[in-house]
N, C-alpha and C. Protein backbone atom coordinates (compact mmCIF):
# COMPACT_ATOMS: atom_id res chain seq x y z
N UNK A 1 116.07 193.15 -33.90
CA UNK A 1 115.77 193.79 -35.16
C UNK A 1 117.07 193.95 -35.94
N UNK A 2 117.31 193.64 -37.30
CA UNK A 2 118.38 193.21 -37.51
C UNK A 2 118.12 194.86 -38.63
N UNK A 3 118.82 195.77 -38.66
CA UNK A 3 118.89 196.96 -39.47
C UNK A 3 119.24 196.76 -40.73
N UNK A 4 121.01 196.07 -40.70
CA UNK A 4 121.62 195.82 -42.05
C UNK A 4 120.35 195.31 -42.81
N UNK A 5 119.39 194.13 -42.42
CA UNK A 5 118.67 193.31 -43.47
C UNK A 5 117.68 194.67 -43.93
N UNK A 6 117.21 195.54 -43.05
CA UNK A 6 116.16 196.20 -43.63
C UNK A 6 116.59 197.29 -44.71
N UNK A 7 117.76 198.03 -44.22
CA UNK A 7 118.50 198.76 -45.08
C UNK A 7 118.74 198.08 -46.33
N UNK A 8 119.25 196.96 -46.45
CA UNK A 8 119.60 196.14 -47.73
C UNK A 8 118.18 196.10 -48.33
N UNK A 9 117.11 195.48 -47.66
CA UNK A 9 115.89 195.64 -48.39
C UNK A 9 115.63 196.90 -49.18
N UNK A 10 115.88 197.46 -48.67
CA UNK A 10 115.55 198.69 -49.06
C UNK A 10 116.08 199.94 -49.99
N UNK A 11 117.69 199.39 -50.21
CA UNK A 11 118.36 199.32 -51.36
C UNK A 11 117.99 199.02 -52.87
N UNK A 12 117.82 197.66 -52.42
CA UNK A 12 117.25 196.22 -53.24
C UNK A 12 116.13 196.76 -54.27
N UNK A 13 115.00 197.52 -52.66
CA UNK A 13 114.20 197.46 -53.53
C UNK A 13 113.97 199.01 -54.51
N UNK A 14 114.93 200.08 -54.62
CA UNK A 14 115.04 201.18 -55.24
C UNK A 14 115.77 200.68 -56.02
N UNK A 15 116.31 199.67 -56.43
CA UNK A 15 116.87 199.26 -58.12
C UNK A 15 115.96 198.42 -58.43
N UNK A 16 115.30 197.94 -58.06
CA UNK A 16 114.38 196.40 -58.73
C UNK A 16 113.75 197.68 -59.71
N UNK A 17 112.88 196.88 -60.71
CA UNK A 17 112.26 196.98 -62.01
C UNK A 17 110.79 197.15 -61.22
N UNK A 18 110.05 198.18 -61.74
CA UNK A 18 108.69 198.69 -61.05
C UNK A 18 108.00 198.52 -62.55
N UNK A 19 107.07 197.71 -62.11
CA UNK A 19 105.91 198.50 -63.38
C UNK A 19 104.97 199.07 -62.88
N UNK A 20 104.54 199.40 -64.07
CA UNK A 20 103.80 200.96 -63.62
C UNK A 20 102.78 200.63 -63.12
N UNK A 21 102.13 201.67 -61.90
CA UNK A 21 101.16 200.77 -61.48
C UNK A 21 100.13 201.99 -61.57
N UNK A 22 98.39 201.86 -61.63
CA UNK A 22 97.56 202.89 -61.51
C UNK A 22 97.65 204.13 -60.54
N UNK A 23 98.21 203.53 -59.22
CA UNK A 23 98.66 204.81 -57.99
C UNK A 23 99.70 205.69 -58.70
N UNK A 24 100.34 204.87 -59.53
CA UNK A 24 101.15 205.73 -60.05
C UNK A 24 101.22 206.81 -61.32
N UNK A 25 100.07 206.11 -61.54
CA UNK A 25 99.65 207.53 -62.88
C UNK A 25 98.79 208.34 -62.04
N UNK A 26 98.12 207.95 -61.45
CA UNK A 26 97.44 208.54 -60.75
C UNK A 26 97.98 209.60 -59.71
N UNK A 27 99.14 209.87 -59.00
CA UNK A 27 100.28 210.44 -58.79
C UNK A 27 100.68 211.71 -59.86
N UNK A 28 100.69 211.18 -60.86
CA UNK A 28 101.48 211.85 -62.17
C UNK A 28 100.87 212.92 -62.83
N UNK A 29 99.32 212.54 -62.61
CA UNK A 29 98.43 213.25 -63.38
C UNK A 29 98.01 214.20 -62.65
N UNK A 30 97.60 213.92 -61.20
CA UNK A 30 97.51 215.23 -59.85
C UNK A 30 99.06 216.14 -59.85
N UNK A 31 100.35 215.71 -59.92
CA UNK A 31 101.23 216.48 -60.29
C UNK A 31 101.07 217.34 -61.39
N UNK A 32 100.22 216.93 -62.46
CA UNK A 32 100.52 217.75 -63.89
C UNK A 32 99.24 218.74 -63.35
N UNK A 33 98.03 218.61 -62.92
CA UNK A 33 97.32 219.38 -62.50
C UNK A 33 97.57 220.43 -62.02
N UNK A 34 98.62 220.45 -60.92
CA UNK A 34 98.87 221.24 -59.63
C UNK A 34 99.78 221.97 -59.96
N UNK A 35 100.77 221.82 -60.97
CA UNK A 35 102.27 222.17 -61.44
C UNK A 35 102.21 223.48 -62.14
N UNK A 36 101.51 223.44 -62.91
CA UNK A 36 101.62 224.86 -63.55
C UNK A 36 101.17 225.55 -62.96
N UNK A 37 99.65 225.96 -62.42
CA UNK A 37 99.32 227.02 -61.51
C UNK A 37 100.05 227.67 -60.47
N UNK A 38 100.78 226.36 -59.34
CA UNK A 38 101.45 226.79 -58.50
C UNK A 38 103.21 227.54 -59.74
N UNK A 39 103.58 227.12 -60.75
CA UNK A 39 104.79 227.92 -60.81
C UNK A 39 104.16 229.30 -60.97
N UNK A 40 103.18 229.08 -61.86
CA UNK A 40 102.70 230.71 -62.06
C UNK A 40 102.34 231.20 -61.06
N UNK A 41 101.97 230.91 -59.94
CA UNK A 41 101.75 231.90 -59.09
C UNK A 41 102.53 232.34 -58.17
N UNK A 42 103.81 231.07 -58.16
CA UNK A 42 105.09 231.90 -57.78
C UNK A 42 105.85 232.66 -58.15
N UNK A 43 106.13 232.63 -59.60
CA UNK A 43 106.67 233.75 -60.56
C UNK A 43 105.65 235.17 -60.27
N UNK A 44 104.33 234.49 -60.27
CA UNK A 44 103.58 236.27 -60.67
C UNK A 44 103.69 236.98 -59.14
N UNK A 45 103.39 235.89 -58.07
CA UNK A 45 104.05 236.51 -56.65
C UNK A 45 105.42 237.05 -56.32
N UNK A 46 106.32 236.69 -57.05
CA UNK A 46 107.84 237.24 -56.96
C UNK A 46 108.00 238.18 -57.75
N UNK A 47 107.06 238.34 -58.96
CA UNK A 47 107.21 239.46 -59.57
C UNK A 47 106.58 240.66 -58.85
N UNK A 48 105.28 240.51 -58.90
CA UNK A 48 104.68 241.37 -57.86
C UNK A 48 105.69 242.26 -56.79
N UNK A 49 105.79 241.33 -56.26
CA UNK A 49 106.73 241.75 -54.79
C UNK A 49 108.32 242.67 -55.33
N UNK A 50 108.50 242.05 -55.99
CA UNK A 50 109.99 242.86 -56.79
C UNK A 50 109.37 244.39 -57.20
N UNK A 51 108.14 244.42 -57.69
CA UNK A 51 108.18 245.86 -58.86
C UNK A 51 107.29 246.65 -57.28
N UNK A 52 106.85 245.90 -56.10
CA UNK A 52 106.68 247.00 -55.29
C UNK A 52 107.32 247.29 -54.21
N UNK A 53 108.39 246.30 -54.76
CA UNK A 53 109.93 246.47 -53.51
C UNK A 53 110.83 247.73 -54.37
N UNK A 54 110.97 248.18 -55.97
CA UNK A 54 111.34 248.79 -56.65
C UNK A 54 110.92 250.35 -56.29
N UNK A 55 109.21 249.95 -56.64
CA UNK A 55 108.71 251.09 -56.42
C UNK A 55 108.71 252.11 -54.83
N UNK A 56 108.60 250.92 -53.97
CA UNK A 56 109.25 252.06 -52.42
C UNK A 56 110.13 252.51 -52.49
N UNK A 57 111.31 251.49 -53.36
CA UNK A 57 112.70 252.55 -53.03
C UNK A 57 112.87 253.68 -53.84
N UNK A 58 112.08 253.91 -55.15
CA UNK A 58 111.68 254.81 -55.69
C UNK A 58 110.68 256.25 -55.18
N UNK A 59 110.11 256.18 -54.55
CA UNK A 59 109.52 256.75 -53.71
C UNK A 59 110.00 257.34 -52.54
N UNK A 60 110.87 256.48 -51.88
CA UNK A 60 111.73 256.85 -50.43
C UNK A 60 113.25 257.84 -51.34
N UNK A 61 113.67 257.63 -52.22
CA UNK A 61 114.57 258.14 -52.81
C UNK A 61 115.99 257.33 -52.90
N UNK A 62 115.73 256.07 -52.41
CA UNK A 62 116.93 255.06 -52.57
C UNK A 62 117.19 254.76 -54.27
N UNK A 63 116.67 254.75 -54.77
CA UNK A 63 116.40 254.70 -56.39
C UNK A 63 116.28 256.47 -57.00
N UNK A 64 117.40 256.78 -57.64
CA UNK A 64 116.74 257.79 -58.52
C UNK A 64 117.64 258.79 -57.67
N UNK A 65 117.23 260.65 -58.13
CA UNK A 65 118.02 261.75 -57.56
C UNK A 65 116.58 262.34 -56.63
N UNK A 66 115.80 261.52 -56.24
CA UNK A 66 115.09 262.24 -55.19
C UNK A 66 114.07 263.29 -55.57
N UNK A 67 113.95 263.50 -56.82
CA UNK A 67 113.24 264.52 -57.19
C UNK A 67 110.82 263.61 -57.51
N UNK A 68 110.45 264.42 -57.63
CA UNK A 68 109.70 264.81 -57.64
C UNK A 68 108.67 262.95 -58.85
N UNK A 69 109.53 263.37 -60.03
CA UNK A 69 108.98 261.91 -60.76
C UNK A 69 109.46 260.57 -60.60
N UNK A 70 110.51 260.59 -59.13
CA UNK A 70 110.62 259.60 -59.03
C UNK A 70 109.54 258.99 -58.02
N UNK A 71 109.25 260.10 -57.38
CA UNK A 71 108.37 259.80 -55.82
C UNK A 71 107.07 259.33 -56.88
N UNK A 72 106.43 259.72 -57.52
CA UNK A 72 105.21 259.66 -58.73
C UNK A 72 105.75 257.96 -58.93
N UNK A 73 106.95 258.20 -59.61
CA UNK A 73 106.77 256.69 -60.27
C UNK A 73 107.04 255.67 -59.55
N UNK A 74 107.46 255.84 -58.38
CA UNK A 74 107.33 254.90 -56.95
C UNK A 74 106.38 254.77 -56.79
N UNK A 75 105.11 255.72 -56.96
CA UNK A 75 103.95 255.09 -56.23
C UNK A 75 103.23 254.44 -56.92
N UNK A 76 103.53 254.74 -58.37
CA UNK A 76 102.40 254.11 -59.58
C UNK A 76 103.28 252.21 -59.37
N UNK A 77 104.52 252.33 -59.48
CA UNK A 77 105.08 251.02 -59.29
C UNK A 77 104.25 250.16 -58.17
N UNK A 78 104.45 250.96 -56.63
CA UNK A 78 104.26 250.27 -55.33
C UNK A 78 102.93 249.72 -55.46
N UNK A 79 102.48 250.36 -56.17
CA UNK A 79 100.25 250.61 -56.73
C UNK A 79 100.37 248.76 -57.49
N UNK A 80 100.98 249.01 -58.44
CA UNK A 80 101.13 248.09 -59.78
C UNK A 80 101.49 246.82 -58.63
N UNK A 81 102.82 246.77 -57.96
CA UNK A 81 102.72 245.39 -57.34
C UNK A 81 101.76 245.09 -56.23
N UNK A 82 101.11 246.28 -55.71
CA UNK A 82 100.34 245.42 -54.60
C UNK A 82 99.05 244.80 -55.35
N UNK A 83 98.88 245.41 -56.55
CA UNK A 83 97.77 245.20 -56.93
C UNK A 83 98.08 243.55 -57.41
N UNK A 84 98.90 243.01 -58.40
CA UNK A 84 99.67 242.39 -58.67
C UNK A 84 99.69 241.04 -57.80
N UNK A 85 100.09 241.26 -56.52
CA UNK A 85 100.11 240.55 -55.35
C UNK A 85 98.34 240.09 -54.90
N UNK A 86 97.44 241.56 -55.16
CA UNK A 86 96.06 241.32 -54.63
C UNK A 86 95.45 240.41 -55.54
N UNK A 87 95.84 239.91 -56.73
CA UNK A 87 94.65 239.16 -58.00
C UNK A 87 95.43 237.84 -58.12
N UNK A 88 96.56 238.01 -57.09
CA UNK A 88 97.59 236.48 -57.31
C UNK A 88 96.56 235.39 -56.99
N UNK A 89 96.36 235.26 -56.03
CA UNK A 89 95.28 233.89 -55.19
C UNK A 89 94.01 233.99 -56.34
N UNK A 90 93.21 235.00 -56.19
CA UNK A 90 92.05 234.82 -56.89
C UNK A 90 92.57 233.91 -58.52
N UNK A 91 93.53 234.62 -59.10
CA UNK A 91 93.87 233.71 -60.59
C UNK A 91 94.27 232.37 -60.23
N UNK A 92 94.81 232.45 -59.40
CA UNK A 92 95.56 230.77 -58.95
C UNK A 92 94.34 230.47 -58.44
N UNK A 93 93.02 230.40 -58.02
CA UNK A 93 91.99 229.52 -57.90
C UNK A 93 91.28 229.02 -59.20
N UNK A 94 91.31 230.47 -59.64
CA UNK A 94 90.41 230.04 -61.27
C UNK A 94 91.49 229.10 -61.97
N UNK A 95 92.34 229.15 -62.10
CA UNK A 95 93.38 228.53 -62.95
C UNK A 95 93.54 227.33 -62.31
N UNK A 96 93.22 226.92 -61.06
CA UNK A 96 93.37 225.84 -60.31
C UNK A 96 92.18 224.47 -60.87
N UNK A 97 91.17 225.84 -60.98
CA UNK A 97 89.63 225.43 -60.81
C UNK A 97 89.15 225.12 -62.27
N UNK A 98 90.01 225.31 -63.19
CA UNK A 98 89.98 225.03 -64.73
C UNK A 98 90.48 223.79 -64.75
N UNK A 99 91.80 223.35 -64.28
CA UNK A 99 92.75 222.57 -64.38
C UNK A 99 92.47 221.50 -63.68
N UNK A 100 91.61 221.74 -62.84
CA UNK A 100 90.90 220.18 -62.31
C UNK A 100 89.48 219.65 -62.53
N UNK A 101 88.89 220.96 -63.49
CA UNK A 101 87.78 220.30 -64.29
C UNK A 101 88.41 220.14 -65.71
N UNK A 102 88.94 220.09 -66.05
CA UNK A 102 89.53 219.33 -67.57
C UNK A 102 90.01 218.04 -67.15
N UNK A 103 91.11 218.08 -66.14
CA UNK A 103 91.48 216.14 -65.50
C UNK A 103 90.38 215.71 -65.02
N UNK A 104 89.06 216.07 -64.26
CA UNK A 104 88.66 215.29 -63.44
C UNK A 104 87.89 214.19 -63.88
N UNK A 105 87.39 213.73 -64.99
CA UNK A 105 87.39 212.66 -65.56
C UNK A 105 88.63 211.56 -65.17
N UNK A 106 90.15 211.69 -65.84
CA UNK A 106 90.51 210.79 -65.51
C UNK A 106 91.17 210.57 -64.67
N UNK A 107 91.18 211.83 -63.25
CA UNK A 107 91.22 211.23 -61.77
C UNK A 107 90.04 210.57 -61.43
N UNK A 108 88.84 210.96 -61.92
CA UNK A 108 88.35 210.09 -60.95
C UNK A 108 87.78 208.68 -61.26
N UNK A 109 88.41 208.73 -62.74
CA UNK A 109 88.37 206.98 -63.32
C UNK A 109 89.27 205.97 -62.91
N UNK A 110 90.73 206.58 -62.63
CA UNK A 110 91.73 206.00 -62.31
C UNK A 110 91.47 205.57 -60.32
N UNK A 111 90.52 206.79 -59.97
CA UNK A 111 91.11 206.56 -58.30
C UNK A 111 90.01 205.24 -57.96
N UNK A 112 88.53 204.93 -59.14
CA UNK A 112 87.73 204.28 -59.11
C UNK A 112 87.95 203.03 -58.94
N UNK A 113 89.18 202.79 -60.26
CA UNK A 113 89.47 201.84 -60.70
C UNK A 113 90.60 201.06 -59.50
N UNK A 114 91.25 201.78 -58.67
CA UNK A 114 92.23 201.24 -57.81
C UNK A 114 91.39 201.51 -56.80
N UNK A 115 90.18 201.86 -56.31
CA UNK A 115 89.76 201.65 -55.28
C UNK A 115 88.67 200.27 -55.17
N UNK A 116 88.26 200.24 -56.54
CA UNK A 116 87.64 198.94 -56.47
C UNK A 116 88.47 197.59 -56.77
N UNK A 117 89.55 198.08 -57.09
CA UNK A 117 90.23 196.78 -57.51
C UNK A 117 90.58 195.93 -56.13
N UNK A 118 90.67 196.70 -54.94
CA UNK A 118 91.07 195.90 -53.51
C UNK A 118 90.16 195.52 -52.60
């Protein structure tokens, strides 16, 4: 098995000239689907988690002089992100579940079209 030749192939073939091929929109368009929901639901999950990582230490007295409205506004915080955290998944389905009935026309014209073509 000669390596150098396969490696060189394989060089070779990450500069050669690609045209575009249907797998490959088809690729592009399940990326654009999937892309926004998942950032938003990492942002709204990191947010979440931040304002009820805030709010414990507000509450425990690491945040603040320990008195009385901080423990209050620790808990309304800790409240706010778990809740925050609890409606994350459910929106990221609906938002999932929007976003692949608006494409699914032309996924499933494109996956038609390259599945019958072979």
């Amino acid at each position: 098995m000669n390596t150098d030749k396969i490696y060189a192939e394989a060089i070779a073939n990450e500069y050669s000239v690609k045209k575009a091929s249907k797998v490959v929109a088809l690729k592009k368009l399940d990326k654009k689907v999937k892309l926004l929901p998942n950032v938003i639901t990492y942002v709204v999950g990191v947010v979440s988690t931040l304002v009820l990582g805030v709010g414990m230490c507000c509450s425990m007295g690491v945040l603040g002089n320990g008195g009385t409205e901080f423990f209050v506004g620790g808990i309304v915080l800790g409240v706010l992100g778990i809740i925050g955290m609890g409606i994350n998944y459910p929106v990221y389905k609906k938002f999932m579940t929007s976003r692949k009935e608006r494409y699914a026309n032309d996924i499933i014209r494109l996956a038609t079209e390259i599945s019958e073509a072979k």
